[in-house]
C-alpha atoms as a PDB file:
ATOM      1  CA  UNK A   1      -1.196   2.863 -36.531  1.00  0.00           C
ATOM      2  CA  UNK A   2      -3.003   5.784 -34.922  1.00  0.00           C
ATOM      3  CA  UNK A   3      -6.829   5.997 -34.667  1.00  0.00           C
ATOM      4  CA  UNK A   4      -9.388   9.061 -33.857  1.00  0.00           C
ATOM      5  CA  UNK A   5     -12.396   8.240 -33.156  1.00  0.00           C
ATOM      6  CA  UNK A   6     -15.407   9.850 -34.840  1.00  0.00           C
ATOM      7  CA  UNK A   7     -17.316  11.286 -32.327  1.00  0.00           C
ATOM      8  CA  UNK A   8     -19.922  12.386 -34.747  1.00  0.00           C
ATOM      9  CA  UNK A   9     -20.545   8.576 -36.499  1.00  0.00           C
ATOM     10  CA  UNK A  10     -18.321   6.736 -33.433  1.00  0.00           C
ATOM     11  CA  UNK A  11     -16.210   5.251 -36.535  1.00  0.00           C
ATOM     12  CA  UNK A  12     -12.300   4.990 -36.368  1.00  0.00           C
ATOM     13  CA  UNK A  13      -9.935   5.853 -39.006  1.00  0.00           C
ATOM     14  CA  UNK A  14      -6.132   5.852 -39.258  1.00  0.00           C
ATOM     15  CA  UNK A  15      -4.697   9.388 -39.986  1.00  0.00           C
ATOM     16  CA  UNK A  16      -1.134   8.583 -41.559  1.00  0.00           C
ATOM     17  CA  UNK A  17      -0.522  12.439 -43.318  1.00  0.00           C
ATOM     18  CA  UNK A  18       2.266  12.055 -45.815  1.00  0.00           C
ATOM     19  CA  UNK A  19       5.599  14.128 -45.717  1.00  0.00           C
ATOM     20  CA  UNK A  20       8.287  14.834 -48.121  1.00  0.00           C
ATOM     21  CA  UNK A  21      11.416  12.504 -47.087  1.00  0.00           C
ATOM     22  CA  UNK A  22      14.833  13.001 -48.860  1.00  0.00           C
ATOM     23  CA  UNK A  23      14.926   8.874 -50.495  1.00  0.00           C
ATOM     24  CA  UNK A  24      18.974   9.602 -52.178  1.00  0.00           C
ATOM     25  CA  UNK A  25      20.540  12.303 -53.536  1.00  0.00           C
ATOM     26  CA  UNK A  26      18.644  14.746 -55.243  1.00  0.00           C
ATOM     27  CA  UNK A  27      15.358  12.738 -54.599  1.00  0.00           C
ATOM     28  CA  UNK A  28      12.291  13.592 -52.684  1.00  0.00           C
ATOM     29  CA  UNK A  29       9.833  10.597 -51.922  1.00  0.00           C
ATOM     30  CA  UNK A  30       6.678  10.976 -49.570  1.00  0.00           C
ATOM     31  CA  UNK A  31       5.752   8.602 -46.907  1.00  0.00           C
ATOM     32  CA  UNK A  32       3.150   8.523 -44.067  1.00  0.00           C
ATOM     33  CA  UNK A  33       3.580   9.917 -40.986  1.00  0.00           C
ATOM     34  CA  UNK A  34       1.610   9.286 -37.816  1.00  0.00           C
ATOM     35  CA  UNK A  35      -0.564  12.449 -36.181  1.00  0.00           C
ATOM     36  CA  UNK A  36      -0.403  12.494 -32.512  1.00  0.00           C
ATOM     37  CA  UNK A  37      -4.107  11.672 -31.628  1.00  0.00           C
ATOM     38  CA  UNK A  38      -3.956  13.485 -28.596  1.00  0.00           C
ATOM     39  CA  UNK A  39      -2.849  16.636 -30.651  1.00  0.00           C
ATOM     40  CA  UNK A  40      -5.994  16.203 -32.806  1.00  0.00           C
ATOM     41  CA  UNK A  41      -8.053  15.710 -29.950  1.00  0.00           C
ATOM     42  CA  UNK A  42      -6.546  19.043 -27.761  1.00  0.00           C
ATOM     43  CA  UNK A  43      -7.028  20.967 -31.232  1.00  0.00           C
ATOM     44  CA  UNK A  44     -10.646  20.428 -31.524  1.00  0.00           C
ATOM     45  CA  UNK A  45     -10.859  21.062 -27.878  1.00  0.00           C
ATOM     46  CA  UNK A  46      -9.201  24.877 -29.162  1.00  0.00           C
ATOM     47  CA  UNK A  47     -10.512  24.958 -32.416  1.00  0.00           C
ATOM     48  CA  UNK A  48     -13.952  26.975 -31.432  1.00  0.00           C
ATOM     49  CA  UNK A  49     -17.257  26.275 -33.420  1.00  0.00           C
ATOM     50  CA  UNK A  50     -17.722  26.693 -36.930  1.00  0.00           C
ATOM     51  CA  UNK A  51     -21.116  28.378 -36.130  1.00  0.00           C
ATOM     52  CA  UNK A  52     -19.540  30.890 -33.634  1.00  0.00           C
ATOM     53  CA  UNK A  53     -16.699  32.002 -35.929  1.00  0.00           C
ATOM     54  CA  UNK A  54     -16.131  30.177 -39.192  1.00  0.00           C
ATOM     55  CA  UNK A  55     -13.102  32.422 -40.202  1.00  0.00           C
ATOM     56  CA  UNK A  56     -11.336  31.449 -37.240  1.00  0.00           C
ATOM     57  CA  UNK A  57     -11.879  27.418 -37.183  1.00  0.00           C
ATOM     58  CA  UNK A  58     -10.910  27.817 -40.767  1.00  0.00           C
ATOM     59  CA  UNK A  59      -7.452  29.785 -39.935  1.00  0.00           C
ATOM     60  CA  UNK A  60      -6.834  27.587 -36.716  1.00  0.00           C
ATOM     61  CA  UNK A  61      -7.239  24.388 -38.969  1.00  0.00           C
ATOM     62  CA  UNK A  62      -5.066  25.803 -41.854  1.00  0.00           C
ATOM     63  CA  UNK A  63      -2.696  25.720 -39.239  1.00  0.00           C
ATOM     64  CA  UNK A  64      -2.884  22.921 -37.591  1.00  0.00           C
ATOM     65  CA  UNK A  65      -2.209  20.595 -41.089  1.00  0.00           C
ATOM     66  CA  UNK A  66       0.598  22.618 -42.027  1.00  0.00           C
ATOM     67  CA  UNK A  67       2.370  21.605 -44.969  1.00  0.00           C
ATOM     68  CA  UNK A  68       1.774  17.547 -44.767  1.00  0.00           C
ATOM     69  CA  UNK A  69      -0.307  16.215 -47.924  1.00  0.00           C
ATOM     70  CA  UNK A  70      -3.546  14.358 -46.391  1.00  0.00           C
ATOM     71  CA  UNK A  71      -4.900  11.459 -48.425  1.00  0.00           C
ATOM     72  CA  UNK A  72      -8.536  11.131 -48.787  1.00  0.00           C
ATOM     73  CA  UNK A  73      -8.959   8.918 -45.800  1.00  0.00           C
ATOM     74  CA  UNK A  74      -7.132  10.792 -43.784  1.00  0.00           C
ATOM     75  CA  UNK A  75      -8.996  14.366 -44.697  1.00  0.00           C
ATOM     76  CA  UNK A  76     -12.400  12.768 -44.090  1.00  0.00           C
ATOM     77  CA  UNK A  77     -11.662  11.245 -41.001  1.00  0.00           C
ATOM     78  CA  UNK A  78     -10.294  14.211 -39.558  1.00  0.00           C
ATOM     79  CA  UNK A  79     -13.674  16.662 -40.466  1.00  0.00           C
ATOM     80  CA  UNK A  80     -15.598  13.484 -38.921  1.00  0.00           C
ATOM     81  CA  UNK A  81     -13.572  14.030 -35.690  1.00  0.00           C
ATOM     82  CA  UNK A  82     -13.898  17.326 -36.187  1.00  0.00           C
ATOM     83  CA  UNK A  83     -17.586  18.066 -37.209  1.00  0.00           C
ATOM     84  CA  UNK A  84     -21.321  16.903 -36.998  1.00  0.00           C
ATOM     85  CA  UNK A  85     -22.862  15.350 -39.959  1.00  0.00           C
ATOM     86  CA  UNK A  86     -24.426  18.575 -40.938  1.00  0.00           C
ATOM     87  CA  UNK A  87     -21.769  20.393 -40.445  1.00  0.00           C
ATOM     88  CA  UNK A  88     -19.632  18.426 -42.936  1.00  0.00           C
ATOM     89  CA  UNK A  89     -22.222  18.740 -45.226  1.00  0.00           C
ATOM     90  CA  UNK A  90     -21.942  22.550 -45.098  1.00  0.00           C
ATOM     91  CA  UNK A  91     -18.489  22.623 -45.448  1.00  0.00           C
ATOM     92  CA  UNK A  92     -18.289  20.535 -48.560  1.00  0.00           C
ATOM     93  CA  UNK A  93     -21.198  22.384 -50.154  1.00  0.00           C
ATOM     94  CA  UNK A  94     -19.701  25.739 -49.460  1.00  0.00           C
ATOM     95  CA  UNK A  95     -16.265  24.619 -50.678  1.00  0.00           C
ATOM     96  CA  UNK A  96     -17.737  22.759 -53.764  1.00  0.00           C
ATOM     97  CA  UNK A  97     -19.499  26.150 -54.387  1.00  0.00           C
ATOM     98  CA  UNK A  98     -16.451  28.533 -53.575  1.00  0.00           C
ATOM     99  CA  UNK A  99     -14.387  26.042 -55.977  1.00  0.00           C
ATOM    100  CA  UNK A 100     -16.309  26.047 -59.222  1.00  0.00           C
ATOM    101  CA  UNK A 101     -16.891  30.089 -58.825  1.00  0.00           C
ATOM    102  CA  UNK A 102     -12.781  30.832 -58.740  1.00  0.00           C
ATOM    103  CA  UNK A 103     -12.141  27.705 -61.328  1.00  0.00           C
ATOM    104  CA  UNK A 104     -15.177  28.062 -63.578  1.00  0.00           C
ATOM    105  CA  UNK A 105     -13.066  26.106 -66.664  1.00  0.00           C
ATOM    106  CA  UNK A 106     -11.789  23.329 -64.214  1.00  0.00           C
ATOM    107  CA  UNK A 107     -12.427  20.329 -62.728  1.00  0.00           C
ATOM    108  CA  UNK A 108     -15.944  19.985 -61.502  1.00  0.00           C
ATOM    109  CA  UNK A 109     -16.249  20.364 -57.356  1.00  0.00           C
ATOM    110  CA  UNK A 110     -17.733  17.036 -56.801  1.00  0.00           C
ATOM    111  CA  UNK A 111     -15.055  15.440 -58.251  1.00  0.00           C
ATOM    112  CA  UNK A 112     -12.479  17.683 -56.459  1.00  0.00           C
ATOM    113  CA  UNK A 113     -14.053  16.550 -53.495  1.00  0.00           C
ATOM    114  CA  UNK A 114     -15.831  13.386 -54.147  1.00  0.00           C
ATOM    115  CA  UNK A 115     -18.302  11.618 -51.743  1.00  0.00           C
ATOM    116  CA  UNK A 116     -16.196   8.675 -52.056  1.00  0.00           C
ATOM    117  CA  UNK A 117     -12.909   7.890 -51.427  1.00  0.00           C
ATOM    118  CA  UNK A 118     -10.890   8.238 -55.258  1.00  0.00           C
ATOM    119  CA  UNK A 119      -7.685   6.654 -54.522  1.00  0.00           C
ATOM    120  CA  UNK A 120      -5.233   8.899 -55.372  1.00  0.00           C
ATOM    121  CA  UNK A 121      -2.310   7.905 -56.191  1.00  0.00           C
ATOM    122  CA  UNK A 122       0.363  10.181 -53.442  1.00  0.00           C
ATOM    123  CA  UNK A 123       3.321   8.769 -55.173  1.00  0.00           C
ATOM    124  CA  UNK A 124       2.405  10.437 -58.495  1.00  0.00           C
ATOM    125  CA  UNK A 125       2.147  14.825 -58.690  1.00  0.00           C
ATOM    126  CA  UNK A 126      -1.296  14.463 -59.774  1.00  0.00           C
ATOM    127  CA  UNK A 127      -2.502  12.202 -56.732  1.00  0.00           C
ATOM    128  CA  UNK A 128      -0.614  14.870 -54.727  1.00  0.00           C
ATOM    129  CA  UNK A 129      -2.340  18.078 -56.221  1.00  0.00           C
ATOM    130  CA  UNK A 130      -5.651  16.408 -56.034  1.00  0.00           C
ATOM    131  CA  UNK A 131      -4.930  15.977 -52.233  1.00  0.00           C
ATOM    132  CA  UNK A 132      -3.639  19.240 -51.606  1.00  0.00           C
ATOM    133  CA  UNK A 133      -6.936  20.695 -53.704  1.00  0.00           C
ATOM    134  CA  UNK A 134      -9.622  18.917 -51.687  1.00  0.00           C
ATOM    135  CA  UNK A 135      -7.541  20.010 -48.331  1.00  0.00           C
ATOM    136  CA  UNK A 136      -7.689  23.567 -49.762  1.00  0.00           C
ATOM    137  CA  UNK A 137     -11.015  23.229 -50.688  1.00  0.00           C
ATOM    138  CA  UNK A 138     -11.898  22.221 -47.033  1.00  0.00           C
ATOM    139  CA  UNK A 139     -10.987  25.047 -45.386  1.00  0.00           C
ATOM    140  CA  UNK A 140     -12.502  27.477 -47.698  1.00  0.00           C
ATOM    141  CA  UNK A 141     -15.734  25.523 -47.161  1.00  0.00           C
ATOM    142  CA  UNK A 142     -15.054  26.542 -43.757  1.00  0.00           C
ATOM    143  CA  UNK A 143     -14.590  30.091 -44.385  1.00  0.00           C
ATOM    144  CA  UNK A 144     -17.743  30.167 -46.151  1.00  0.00           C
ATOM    145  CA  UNK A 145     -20.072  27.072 -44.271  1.00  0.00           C
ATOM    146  CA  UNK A 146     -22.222  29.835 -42.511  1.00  0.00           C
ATOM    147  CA  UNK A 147     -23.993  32.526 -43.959  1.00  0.00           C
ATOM    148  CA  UNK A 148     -23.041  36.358 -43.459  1.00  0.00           C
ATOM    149  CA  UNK A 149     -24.651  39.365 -43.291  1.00  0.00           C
ATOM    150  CA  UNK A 150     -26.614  41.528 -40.344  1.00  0.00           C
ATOM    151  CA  UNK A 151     -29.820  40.397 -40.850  1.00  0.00           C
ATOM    152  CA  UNK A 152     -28.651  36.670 -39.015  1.00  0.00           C
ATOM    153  CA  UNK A 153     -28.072  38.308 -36.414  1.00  0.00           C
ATOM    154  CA  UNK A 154     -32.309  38.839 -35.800  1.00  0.00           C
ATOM    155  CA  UNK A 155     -32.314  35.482 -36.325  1.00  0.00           C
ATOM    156  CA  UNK A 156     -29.602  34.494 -33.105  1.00  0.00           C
ATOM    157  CA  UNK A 157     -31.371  37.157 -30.903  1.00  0.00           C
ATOM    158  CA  UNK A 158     -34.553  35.554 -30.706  1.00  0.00           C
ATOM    159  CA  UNK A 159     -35.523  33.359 -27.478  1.00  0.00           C
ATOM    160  CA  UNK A 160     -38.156  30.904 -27.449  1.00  0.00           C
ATOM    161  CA  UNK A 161     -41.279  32.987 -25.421  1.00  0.00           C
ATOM    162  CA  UNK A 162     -42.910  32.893 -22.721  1.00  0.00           C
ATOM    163  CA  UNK A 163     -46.559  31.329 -23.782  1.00  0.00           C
ATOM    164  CA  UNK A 164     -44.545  29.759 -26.778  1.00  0.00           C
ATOM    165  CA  UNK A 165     -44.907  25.945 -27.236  1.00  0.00           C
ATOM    166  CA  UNK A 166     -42.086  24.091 -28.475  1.00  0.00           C
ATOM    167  CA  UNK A 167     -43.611  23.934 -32.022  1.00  0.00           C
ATOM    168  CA  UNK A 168     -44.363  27.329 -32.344  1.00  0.00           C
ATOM    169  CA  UNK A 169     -41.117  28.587 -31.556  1.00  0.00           C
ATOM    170  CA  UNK A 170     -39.196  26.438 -33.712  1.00  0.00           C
ATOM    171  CA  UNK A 171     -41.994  27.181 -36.897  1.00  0.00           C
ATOM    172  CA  UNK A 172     -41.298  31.062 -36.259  1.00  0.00           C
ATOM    173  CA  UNK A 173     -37.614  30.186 -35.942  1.00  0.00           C
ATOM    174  CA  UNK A 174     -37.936  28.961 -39.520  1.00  0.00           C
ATOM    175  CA  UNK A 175     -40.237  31.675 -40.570  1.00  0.00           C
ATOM    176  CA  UNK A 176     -37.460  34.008 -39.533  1.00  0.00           C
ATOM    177  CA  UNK A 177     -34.639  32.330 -40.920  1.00  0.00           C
ATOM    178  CA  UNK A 178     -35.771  32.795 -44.309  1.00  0.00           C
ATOM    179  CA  UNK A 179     -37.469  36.244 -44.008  1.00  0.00           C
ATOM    180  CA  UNK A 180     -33.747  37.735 -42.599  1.00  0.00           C
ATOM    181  CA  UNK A 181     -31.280  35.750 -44.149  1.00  0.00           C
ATOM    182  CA  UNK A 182     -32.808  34.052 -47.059  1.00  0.00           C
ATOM    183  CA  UNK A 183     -31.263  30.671 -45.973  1.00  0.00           C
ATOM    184  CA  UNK A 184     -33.707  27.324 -46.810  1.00  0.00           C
ATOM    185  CA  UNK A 185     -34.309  26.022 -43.561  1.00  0.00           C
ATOM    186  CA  UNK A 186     -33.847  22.536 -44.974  1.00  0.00           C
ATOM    187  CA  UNK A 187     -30.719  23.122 -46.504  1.00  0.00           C
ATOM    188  CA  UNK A 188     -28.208  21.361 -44.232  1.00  0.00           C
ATOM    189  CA  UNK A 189     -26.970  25.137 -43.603  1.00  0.00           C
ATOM    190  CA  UNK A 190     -30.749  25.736 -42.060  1.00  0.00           C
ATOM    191  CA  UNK A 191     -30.899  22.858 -40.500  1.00  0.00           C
ATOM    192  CA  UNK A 192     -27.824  23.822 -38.405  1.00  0.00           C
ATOM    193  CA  UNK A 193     -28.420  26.706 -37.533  1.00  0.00           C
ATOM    194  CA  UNK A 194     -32.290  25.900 -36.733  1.00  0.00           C
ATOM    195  CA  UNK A 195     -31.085  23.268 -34.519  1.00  0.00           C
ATOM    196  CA  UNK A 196     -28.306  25.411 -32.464  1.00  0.00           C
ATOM    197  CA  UNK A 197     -30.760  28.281 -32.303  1.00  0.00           C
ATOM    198  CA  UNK A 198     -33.975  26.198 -31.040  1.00  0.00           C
ATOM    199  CA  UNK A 199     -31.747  24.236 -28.584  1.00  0.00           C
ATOM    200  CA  UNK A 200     -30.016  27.354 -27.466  1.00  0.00           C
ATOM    201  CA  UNK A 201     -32.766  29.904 -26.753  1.00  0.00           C
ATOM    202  CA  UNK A 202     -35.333  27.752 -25.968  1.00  0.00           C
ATOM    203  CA  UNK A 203     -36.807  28.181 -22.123  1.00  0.00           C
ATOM    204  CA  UNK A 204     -33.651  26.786 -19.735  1.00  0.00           C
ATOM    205  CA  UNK A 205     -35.415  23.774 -18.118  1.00  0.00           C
ATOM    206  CA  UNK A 206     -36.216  22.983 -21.945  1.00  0.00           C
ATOM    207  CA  UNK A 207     -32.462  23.744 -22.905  1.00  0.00           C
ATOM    208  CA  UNK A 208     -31.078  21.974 -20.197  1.00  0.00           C
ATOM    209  CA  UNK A 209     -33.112  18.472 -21.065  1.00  0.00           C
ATOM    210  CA  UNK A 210     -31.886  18.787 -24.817  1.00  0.00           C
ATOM    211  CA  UNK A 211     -28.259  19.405 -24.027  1.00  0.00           C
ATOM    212  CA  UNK A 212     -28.112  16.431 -21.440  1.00  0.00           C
ATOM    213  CA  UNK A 213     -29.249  13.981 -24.693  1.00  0.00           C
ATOM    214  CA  UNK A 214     -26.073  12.551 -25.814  1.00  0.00           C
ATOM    215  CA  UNK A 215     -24.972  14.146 -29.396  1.00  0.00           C
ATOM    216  CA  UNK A 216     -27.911  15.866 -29.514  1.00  0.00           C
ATOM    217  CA  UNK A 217     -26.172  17.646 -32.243  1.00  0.00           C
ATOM    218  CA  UNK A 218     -26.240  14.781 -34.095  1.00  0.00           C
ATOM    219  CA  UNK A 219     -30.188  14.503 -33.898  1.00  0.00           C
ATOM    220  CA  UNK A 220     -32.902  15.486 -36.214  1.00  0.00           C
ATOM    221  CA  UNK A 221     -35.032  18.443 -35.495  1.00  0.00           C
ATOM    222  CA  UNK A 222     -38.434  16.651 -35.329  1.00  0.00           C
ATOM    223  CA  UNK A 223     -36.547  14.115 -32.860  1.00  0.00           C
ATOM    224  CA  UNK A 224     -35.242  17.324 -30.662  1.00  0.00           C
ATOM    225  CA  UNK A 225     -38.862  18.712 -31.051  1.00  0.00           C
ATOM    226  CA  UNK A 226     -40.374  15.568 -29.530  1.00  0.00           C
ATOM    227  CA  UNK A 227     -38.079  15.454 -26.727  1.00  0.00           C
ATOM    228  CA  UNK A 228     -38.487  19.227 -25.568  1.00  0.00           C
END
């Protein structure tokens, strides 16, 4: 069995994709297939980050599962290899959202992509189509994880300044982030982007501290605040 390791929870998880397999004549059957870890851990390596360009992860991911049919397990473990914790969170949101809007009269999103693991069934169609439907649901999450429009961009082109405590430039950070884009700063989308931003543009001996904290990504914002 293969493992990747979680580098957002440091939790392991076997990634066994399945495939369809000619079984006799005139029958398809679908068993599990090993992912080269090292593949999975070069593509996040060339992924790029979902905050930077969403449409592009999304695309680059889309890619790299091809046409294998991920089980549960496997999907989750992969976005945990492949995201924070509030990243995921903004991912299944947006793709919960983005599902229910195109497929008003269906299934609800939550149960498309539940928060725990449903065990399908991969040897019957509708285990399959429920696998392929969360996986499709995951990268339009991606696609639409981080909010659009100009007005985020006053948002990312603010620096922390120069008689500016710590506190008051993350507060105005927050202040802004709603005025421009309308986002909820503690909506796990705000919290991202709060956290990138205040990290990011903060003064550089600040920014430097804060990005030598192990998965600082990983951290709250009141923990970040304490240590800047």
């Amino acid at each position: 069995m293969n493992e990747v390791e979680s580098e957002g929870e440091g939790e392991k998880a076997n990634l066994l994709p399945l495939r369809e397999i000619p079984t006799a004549p005139g029958i398809i059957g679908y068993v599990n297939v090993p992912i080269n870890t090292s593949d999975v851990r070069a593509f996040k390596k060339e992924m790029g980050k979902l905050m930077d360009d969403p449409l592009g992860v999304s695309e680059r991911l889309d890619e790299f599962l091809g046409t294998s049919i991920y089980s549960y397990e496997d999907l989750t473990a992969i976005l945990r290899s492949l995201f924070n914790t509030e990243e995921r969170e903004m991912i299944r949101q947006a793709g919960i959202r983005e599902w229910e809007w195109r497929n008003p009269q269906s299934t609800p999103g939550a149960q498309k992509w539940p928060s725990q693991d449903p065990r399908w069934n991969a040897q019957t169609e509708e285990g399959r189509r429920s696998m392929i439907d969360m996986r499709n649901i995951i990268i339009q999450g991606i696609r639409e994880a981080v909010p659009r429009g100009q007005n985020l961009s006053k948002v990312f082109g603010e620096c922390q300044g120069k008689d500016e405590t710590p506190t008051e430039w993350l507060e105005r950070l927050r202040k802004s982030l709603q005025i421009y884009s309308g986002t909820d700063p503690d909506s796990p989308v705000g919290e991202v982007l709060l956290k990138t931003q205040f990290v990011a543009k903060s003064w550089e001996d600040i920014r430097k501290k804060l990005e030598k904290i192990e998965g600082w990504q990983e951290k709250g914002l009141q923990e970040l605040l304490r240590e800047a």
